[in-house]
Protein backbone atom coordinates (compact mmCIF):
# COMPACT_ATOMS: atom_id res chain seq x y z
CA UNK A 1 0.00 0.00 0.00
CA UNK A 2 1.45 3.13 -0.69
CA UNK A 3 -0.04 5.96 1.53
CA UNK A 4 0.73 9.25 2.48
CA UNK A 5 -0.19 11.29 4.82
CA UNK A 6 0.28 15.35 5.32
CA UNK A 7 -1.25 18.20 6.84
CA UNK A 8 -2.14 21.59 6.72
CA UNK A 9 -0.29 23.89 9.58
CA UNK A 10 -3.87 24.78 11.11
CA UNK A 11 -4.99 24.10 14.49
CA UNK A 12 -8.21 21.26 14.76
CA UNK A 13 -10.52 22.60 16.66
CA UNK A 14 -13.08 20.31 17.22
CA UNK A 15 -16.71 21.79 18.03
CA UNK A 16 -18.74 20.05 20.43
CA UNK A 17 -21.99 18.13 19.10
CA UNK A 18 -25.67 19.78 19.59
CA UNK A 19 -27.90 17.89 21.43
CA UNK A 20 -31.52 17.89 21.36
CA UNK A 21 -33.90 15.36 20.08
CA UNK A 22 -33.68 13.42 16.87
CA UNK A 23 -36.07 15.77 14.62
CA UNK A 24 -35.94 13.85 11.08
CA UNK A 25 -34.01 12.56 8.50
CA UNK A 26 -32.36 14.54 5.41
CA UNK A 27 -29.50 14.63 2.87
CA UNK A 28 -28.20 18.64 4.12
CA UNK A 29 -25.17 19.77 2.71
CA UNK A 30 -22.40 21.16 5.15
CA UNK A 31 -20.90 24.70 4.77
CA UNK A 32 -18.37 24.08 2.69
CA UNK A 33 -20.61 22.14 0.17
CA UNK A 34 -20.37 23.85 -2.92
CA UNK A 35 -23.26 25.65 -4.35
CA UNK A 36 -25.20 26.37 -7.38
CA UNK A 37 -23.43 28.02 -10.18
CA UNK A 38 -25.75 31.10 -9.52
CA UNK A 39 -24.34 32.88 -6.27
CA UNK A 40 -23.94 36.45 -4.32
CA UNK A 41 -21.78 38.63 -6.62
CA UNK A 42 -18.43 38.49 -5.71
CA UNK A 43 -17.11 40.15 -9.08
CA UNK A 44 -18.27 42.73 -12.04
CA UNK A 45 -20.28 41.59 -14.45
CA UNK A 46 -18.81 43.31 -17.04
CA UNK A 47 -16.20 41.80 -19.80
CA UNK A 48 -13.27 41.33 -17.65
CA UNK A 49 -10.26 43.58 -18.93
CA UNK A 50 -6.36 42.15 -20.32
CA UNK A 51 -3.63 42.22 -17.77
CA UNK A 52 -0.13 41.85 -18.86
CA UNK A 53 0.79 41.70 -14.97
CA UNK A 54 3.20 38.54 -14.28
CA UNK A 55 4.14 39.39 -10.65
CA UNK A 56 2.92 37.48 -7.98
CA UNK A 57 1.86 39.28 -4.92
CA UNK A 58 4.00 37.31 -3.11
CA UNK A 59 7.56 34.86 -3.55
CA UNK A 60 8.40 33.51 -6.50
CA UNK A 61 7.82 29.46 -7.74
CA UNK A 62 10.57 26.94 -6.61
CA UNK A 63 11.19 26.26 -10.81
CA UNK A 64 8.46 23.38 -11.12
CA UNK A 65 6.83 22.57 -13.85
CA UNK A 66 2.64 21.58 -13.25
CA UNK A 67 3.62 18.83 -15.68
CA UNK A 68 6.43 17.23 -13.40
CA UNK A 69 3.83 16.02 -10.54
CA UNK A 70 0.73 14.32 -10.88
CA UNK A 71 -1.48 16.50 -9.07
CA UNK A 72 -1.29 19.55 -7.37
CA UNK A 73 -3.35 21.35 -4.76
CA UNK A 74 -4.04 24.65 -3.93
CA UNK A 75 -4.10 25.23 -0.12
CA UNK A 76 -3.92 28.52 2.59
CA UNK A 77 -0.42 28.80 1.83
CA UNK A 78 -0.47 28.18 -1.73
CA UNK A 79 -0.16 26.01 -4.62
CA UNK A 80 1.25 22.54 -3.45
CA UNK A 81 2.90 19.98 -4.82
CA UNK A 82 1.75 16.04 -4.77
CA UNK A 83 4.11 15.90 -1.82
CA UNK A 84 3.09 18.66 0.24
CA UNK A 85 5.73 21.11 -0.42
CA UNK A 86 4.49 25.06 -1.66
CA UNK A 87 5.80 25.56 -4.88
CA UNK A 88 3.88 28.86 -5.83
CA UNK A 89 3.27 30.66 -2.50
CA UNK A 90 -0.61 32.90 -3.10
CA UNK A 91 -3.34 34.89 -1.45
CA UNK A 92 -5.71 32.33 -1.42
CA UNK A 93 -10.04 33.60 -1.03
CA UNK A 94 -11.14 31.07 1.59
CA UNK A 95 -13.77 28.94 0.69
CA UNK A 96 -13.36 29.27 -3.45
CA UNK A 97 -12.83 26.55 -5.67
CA UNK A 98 -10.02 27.20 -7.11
CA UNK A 99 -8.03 25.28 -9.16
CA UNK A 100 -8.66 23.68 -12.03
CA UNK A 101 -6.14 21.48 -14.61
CA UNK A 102 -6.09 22.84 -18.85
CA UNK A 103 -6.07 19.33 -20.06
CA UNK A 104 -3.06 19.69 -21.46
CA UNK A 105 -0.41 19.68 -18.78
CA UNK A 106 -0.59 22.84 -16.70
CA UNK A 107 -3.82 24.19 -14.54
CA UNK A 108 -5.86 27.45 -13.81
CA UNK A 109 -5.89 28.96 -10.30
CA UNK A 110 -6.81 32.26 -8.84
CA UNK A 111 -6.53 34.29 -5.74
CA UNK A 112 -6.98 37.76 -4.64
CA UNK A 113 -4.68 38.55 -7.09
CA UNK A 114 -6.96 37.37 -9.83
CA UNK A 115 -7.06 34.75 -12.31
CA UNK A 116 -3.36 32.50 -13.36
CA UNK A 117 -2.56 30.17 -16.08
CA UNK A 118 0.87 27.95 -15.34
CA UNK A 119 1.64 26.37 -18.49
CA UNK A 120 2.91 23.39 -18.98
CA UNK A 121 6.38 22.97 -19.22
CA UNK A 122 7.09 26.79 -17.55
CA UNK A 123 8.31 27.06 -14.29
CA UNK A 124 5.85 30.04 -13.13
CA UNK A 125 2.29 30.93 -13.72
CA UNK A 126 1.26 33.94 -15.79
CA UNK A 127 -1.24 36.57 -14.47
CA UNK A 128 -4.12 36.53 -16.85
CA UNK A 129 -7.12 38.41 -15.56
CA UNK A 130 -7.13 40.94 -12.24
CA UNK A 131 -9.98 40.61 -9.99
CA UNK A 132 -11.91 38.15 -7.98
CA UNK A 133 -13.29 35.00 -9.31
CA UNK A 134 -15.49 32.94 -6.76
CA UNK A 135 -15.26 29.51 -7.98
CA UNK A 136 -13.52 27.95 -11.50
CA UNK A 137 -15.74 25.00 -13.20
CA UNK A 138 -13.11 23.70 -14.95
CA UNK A 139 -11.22 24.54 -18.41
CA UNK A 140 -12.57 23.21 -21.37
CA UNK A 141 -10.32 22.71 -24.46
CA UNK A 142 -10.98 24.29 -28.29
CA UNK A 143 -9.23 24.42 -31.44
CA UNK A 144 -8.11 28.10 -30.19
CA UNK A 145 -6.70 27.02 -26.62
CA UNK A 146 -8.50 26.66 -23.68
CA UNK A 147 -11.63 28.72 -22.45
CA UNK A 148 -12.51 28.94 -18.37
CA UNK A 149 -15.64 28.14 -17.38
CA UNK A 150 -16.34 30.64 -14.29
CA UNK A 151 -19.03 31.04 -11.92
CA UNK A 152 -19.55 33.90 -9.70
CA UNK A 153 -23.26 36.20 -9.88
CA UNK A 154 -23.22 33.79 -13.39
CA UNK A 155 -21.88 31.22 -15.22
CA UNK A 156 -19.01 32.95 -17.51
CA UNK A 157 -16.75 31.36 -20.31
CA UNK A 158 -13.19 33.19 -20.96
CA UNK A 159 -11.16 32.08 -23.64
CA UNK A 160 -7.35 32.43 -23.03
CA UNK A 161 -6.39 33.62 -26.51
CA UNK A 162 -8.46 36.62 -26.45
CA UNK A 163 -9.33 37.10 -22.72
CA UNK A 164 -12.60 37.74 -23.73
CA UNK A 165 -16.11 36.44 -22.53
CA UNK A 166 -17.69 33.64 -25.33
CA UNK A 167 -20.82 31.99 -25.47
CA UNK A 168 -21.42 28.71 -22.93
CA UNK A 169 -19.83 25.40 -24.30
CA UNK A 170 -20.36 21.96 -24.06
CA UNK A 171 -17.98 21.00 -21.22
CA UNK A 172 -17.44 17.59 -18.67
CA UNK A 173 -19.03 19.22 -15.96
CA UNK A 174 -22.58 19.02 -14.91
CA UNK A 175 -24.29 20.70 -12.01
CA UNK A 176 -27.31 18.99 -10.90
CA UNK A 177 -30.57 20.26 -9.36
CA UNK A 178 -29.14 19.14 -5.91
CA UNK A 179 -26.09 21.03 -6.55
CA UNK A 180 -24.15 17.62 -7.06
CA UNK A 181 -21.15 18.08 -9.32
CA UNK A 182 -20.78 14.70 -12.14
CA UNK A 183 -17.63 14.85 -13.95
CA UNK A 184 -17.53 12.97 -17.23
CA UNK A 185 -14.24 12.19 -18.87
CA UNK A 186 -13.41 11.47 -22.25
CA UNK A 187 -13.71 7.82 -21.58
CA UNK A 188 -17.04 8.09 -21.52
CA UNK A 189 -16.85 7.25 -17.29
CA UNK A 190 -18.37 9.86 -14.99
CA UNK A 191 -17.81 10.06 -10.96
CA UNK A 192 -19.62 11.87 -8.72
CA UNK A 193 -20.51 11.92 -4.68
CA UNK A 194 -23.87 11.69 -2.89
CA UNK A 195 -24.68 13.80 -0.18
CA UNK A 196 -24.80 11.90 3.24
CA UNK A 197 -27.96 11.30 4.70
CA UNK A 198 -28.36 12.57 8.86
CA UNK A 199 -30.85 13.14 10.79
CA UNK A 200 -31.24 16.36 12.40
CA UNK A 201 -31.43 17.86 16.09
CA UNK A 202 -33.94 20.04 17.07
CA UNK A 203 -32.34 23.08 16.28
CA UNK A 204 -32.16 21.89 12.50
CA UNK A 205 -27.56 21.02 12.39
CA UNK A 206 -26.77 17.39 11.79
CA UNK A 207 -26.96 14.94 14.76
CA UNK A 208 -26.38 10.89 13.67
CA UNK A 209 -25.10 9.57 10.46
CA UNK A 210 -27.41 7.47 8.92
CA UNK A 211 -25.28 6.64 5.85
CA UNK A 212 -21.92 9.03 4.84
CA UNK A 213 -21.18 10.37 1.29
CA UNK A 214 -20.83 7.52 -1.74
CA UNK A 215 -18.29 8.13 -4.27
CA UNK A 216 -19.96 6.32 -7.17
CA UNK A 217 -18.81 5.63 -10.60
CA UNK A 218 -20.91 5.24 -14.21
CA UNK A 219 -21.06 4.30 -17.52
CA UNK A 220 -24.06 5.90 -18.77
CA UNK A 221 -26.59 4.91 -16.63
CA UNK A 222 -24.62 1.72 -15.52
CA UNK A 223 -23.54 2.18 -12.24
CA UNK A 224 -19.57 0.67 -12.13
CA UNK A 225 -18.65 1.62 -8.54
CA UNK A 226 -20.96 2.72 -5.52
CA UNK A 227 -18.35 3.21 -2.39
CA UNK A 228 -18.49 4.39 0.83
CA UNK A 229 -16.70 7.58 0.88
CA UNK A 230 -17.49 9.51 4.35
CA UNK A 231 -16.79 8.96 7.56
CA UNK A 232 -18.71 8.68 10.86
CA UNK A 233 -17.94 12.06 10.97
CA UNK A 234 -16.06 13.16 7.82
CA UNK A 235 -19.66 12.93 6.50
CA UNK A 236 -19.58 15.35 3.46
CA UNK A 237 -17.43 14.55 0.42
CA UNK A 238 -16.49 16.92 -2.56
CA UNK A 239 -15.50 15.69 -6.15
CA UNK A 240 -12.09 17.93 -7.10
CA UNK A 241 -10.88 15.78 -10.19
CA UNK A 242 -11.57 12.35 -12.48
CA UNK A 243 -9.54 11.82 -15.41
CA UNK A 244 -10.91 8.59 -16.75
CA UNK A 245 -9.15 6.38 -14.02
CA UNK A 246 -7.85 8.61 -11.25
CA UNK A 247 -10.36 10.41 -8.68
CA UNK A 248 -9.62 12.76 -5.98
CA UNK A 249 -12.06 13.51 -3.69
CA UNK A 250 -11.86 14.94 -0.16
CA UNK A 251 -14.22 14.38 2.68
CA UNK A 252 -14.70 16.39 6.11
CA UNK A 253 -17.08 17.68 8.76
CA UNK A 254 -20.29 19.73 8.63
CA UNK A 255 -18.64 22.05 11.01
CA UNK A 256 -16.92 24.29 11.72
CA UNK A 257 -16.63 26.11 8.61
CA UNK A 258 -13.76 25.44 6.25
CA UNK A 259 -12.35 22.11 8.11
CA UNK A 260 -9.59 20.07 7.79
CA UNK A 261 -10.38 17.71 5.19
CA UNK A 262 -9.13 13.71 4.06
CA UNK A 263 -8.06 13.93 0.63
CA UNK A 264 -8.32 10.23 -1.36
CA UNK A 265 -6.80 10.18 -4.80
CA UNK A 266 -7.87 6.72 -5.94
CA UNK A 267 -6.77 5.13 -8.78
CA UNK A 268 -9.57 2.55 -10.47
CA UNK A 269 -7.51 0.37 -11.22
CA UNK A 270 -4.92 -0.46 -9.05
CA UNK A 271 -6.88 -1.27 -5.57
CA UNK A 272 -3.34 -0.58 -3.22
CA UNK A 273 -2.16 2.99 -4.69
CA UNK A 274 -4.56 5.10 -2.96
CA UNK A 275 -3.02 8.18 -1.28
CA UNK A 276 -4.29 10.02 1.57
CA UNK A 277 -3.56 13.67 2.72
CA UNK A 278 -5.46 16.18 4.61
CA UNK A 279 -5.74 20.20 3.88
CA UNK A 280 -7.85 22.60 4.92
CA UNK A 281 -9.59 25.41 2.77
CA UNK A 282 -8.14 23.30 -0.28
CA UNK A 283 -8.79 22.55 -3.94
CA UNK A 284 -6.76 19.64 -5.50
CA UNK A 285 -6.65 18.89 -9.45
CA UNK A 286 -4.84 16.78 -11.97
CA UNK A 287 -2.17 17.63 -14.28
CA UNK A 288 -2.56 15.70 -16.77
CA UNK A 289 -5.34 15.53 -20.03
CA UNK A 290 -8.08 12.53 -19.84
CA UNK A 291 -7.13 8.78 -19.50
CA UNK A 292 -8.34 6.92 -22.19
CA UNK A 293 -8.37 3.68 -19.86
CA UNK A 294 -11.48 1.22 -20.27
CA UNK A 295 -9.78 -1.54 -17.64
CA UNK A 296 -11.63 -3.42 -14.77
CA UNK A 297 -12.33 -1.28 -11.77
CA UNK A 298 -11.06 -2.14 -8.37
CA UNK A 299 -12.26 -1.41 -4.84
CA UNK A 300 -9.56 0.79 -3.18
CA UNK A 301 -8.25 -0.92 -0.27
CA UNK A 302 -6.42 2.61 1.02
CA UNK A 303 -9.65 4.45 1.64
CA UNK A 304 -10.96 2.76 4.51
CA UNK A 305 -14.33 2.61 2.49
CA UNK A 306 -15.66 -0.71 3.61
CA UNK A 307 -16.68 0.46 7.23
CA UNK A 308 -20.39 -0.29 8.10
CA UNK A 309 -22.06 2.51 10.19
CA UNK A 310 -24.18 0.58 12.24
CA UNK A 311 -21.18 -1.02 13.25
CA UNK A 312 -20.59 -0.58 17.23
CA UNK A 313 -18.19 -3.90 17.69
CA UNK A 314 -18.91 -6.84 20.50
CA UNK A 315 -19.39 -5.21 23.82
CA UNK A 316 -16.16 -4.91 26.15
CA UNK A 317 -17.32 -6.76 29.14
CA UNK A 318 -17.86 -4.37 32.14
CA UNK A 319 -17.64 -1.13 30.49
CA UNK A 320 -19.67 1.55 31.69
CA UNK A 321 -22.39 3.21 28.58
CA UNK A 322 -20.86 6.13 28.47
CA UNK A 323 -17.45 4.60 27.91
CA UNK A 324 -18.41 1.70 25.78
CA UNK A 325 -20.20 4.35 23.29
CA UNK A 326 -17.00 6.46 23.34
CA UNK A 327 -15.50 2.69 22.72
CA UNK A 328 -17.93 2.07 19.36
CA UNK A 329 -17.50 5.33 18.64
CA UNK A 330 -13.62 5.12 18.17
CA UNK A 331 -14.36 1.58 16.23
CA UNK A 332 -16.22 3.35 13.56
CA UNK A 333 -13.86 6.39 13.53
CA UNK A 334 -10.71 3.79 12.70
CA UNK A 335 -12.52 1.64 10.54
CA UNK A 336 -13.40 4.61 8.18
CA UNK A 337 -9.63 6.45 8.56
CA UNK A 338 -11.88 9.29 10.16
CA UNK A 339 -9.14 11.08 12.52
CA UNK A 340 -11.67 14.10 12.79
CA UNK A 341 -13.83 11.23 14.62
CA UNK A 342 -10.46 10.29 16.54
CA UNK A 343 -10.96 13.97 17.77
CA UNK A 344 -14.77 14.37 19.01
CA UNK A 345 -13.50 11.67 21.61
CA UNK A 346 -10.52 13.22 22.81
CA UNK A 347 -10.27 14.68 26.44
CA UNK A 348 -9.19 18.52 26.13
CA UNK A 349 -6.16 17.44 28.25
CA UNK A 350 -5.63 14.10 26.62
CA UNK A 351 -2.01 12.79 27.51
CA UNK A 352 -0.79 11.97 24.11
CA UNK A 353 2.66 9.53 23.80
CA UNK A 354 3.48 8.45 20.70
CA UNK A 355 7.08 8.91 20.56
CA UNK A 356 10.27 10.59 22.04
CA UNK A 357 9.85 13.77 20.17
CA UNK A 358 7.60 16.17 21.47
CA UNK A 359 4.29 16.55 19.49
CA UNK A 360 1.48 18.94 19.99
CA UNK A 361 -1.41 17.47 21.28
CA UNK A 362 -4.13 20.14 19.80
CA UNK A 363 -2.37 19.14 15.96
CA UNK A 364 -2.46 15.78 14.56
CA UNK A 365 -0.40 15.64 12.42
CA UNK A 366 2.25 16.18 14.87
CA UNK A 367 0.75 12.35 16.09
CA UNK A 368 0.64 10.65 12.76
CA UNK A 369 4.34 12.22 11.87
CA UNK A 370 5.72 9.70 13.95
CA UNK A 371 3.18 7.11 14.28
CA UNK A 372 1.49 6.74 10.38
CA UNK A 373 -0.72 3.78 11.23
CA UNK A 374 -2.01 5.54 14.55
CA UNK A 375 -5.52 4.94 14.09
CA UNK A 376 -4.90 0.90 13.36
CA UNK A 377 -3.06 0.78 16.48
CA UNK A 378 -5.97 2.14 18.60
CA UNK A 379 -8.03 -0.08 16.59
CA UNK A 380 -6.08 -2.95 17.65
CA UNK A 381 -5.74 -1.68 21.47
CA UNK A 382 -9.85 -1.47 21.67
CA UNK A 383 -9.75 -4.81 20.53
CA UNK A 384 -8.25 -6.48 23.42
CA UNK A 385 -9.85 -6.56 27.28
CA UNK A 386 -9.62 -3.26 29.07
CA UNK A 387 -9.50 -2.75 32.51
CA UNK A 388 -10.94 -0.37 34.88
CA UNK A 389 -8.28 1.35 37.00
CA UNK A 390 -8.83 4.78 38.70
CA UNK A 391 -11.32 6.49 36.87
CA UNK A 392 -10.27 5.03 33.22
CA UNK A 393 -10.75 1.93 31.64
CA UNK A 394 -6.94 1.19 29.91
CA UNK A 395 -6.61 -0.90 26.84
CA UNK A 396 -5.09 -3.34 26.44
CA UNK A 397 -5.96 -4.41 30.03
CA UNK A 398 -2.32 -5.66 30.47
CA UNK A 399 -0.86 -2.01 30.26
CA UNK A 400 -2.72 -1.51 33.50
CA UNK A 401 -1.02 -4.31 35.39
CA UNK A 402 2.52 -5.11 36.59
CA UNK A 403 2.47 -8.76 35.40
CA UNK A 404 1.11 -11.39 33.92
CA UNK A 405 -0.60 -13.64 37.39
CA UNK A 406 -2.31 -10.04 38.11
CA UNK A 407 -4.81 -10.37 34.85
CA UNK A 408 -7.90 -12.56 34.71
CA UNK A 409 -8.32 -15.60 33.13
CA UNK A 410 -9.56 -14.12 30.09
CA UNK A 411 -7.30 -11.14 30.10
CA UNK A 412 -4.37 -13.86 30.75
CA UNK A 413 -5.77 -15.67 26.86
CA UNK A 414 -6.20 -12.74 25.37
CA UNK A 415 -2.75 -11.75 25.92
CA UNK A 416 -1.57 -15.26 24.91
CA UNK A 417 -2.86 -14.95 21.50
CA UNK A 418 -0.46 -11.64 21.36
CA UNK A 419 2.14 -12.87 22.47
CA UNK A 420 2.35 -16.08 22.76
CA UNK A 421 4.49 -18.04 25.34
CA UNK A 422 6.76 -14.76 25.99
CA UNK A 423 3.56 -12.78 27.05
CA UNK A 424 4.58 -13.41 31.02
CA UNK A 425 7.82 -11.93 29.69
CA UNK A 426 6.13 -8.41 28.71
CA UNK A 427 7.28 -6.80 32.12
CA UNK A 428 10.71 -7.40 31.73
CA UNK A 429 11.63 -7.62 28.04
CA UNK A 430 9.14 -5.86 26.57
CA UNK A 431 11.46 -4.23 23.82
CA UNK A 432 12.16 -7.51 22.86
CA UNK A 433 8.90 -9.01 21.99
CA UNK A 434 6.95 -5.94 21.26
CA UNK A 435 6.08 -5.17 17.86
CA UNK A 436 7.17 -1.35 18.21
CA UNK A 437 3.94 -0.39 17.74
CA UNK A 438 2.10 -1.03 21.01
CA UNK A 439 -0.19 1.58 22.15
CA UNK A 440 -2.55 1.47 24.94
CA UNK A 441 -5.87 3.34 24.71
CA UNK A 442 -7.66 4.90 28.10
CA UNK A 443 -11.37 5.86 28.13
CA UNK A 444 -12.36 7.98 31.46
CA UNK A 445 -15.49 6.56 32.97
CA UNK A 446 -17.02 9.91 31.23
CA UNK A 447 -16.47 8.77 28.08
CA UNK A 448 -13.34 10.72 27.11
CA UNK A 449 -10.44 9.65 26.05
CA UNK A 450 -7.73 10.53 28.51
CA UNK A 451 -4.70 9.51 27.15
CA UNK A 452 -2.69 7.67 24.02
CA UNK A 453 0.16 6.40 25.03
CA UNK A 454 3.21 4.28 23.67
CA UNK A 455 6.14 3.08 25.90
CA UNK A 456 9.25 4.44 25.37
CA UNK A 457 13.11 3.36 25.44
């Protein structure tokens, strides 16, 4: 499997869930759901006028070529590469869609600077319009270059050559009545995402998850691919790119506004290549024109798609409610790669241990910098027995002992089938026979998580 993970330098602050009773059930959209092509005004609606301006507002590119990565993203700080490194530092207009690819190597992006074309094969983006350009459709291609498909107070085409505005064209993107976006590529293949179905509290904001986001794949009306996409909580998915074979699509919260989101760029067919990263305020796009690819579509195995959401997990014997929901909770949250749900569970003073170099508990991706597989680990550790000691229930149970004649019978088998005949030895070589990546879970009797912690040399 080859996954990656990388974050935005933003704090997570995680919002605490309205109560109230279950009102009824509905498919709402989240803020950052994108709307209808027909919005506030945010520009003029006159002819937009020629700039020859090529100077950024801010630093110059690092001498990258769009063409030399596979996809790019556009993110608070700037335009980013496929690894997560700023290559064309901008003013970004928070909550815009911004970025788009030309189908021919290079992309469209604006800021508050207006709108920019980088080329492919030049190492820095030209300035092509000034002004403000709410969201970019996508770029459709023409015998005379490209021509932008905008929406702002209306749906606008530019063409490049002539920076002028041009009657609508035929493009791959359709906006439905629901405000669903269905990209079509030349393959004839079109993705697009559901919106999740909640129920509501009585104050009208999402309460339970009755089923997440779908990413789902066609052929005309054939439907190729219906997955899971969302999360417990990651709920709400967006459709950035699909170039035949490749998707990206990113997933988050319905609040707060402009969250962290997951970021999945799945390739159809190749099941283990799926990449993961997380950004916040971001737009991601190919590089790259349309894959004419026609081959047999495989279920990623990267995406953590195959989580149920009625699933809860057997009971931990003894467990308090409050603590075994936090428990089921945390189940669903790993099984779906949903480390916003990781969050909603965490004490405000959590003691997190993951490794010998200091991390910041508020900012996870200080966690999953040294420990990549951190939400498989606590799935493992809720697994296992836990124990009650203090106010917390620790798990495994045998991280709340001092050895192996002071766990219960079951505790004592359950180890066993770790460890095998060296689990009595855990006390006193545990660097030994540990797999380096134990971790041992604590749930207060209040259903937070209190700490997540890893033993150190």
């Amino acid at each position: 499997m080859r996954s990656r993970i990388w974050f935005a330098a933003v704090l997570l602050v995680v919002a605490a869930c309205g109560g109230g009773s279950t009102a009824t059930s509905t498919t709402t959209s989240p803020a950052t759901t994108a709307g209808p092509t027909t919005v506030a005004p945010t520009t003029s609606t006159t002819e937009p006028a020629p700039t020859t301006s090529t100077t950024s507002t801010t630093s110059a590119p690092i001498g990258l070529s769009p063409s030399d990565q596979p996809w790019l993203v556009h993110t608070l700080s700037g335009v980013a590469s496929a690894d997560g490194d700023v290559v064309f530092e901008t003013n970004p207009l928070l909550g815009d869609e911004n970025l788009v690819r030309d189908r021919a190597g290079g992309i469209f992006f604006s800021d508050a600077s207006g709108l920019w074309w980088w080329r492919a094969g030049e190492t820095e983006p030209e300035l092509m319009l000034d002004g403000g350009f709410f969201r970019i459709i996508e770029a459709i291609p023409t015998d005379d270059g490209p021509v932008v498909h905008l929406a702002d107070e209306r749906d606008r085409y530019i063409e490049m050559a002539t920076l002028t505005e041009v009657a609508a064209l035929p493009g791959s993107v359709e906006i439905t009545d629901d405000f669903s976006i269905i990209r079509t590529a030349a393959n004839g293949l079109s993705a697009t995402v559901t919106q999740p179905n909640v129920t509501l509290d009585f104050e009208g904001f999402p309460d339970q998850v009755v089923e997440p986001a779908h990413l789902v794949i066609r052929r005309g009306s054939e439907t190729l691919l219906d997955l899971r996409i969302g999360g417990p909580v990651e709920a709400y998915a967006r459709l950035h790119d699909f170039d035949g074979r490749n998707v990206i699509v990113s997933r988050g919260p319905y609040e707060p506004a402009l969250p962290p989101e997951t970021f999945f760029v799945i390739d159809l067919g190749c099941a283990e290549c799926t990449t993961t990263f997380i950004e916040a305020a971001a737009t991601a796009a190919f590089t790259g024109s349309d894959i004419d690819w026609d081959g047999a579509i495989e279920v990623p195995d990267a995406s953590c798609t195959s989580w149920d959401p009625d699933y809860a997990g057997a009971p931990s014997a003894g467990l308090l409610d409050r603590a075994e929901a936090t428990r089921s909770n945390l189940l669903r949250a790993t099984a779906a790669c949903d480390i916003t749900g990781l969050q909603y569970e965490l004490d405000f003073e959590a003691n997190i241990v993951l490794s010998q170099l200091a991390i910041n508990r508020f900012d996870p991706r200080t966690w999953l910098a040294v420990s990549p597989d951190l939400l498989g680990e606590i799935d493992t550790a809720l697994r296992q027995p836990g124990r009650l000691v203090g106010d917390g229930y620790v798990f495994p149970a045998w991280f709340a002992v001092d050895s192996f004649d002071d766990l219960a019978s079951d505790e004592q088998v359950a180890m066993t089938a770790v460890y095998g005949d060296d689990a009595p030895s855990f006390w006193s070589d545990f660097f030994s026979i540990a797999t380096g990546t134990e971790l041992s879970v604590t749930i207060g009797v209040d259903g937070l998580v209190t700490a997540l912690e890893r033993p150190l040399s």
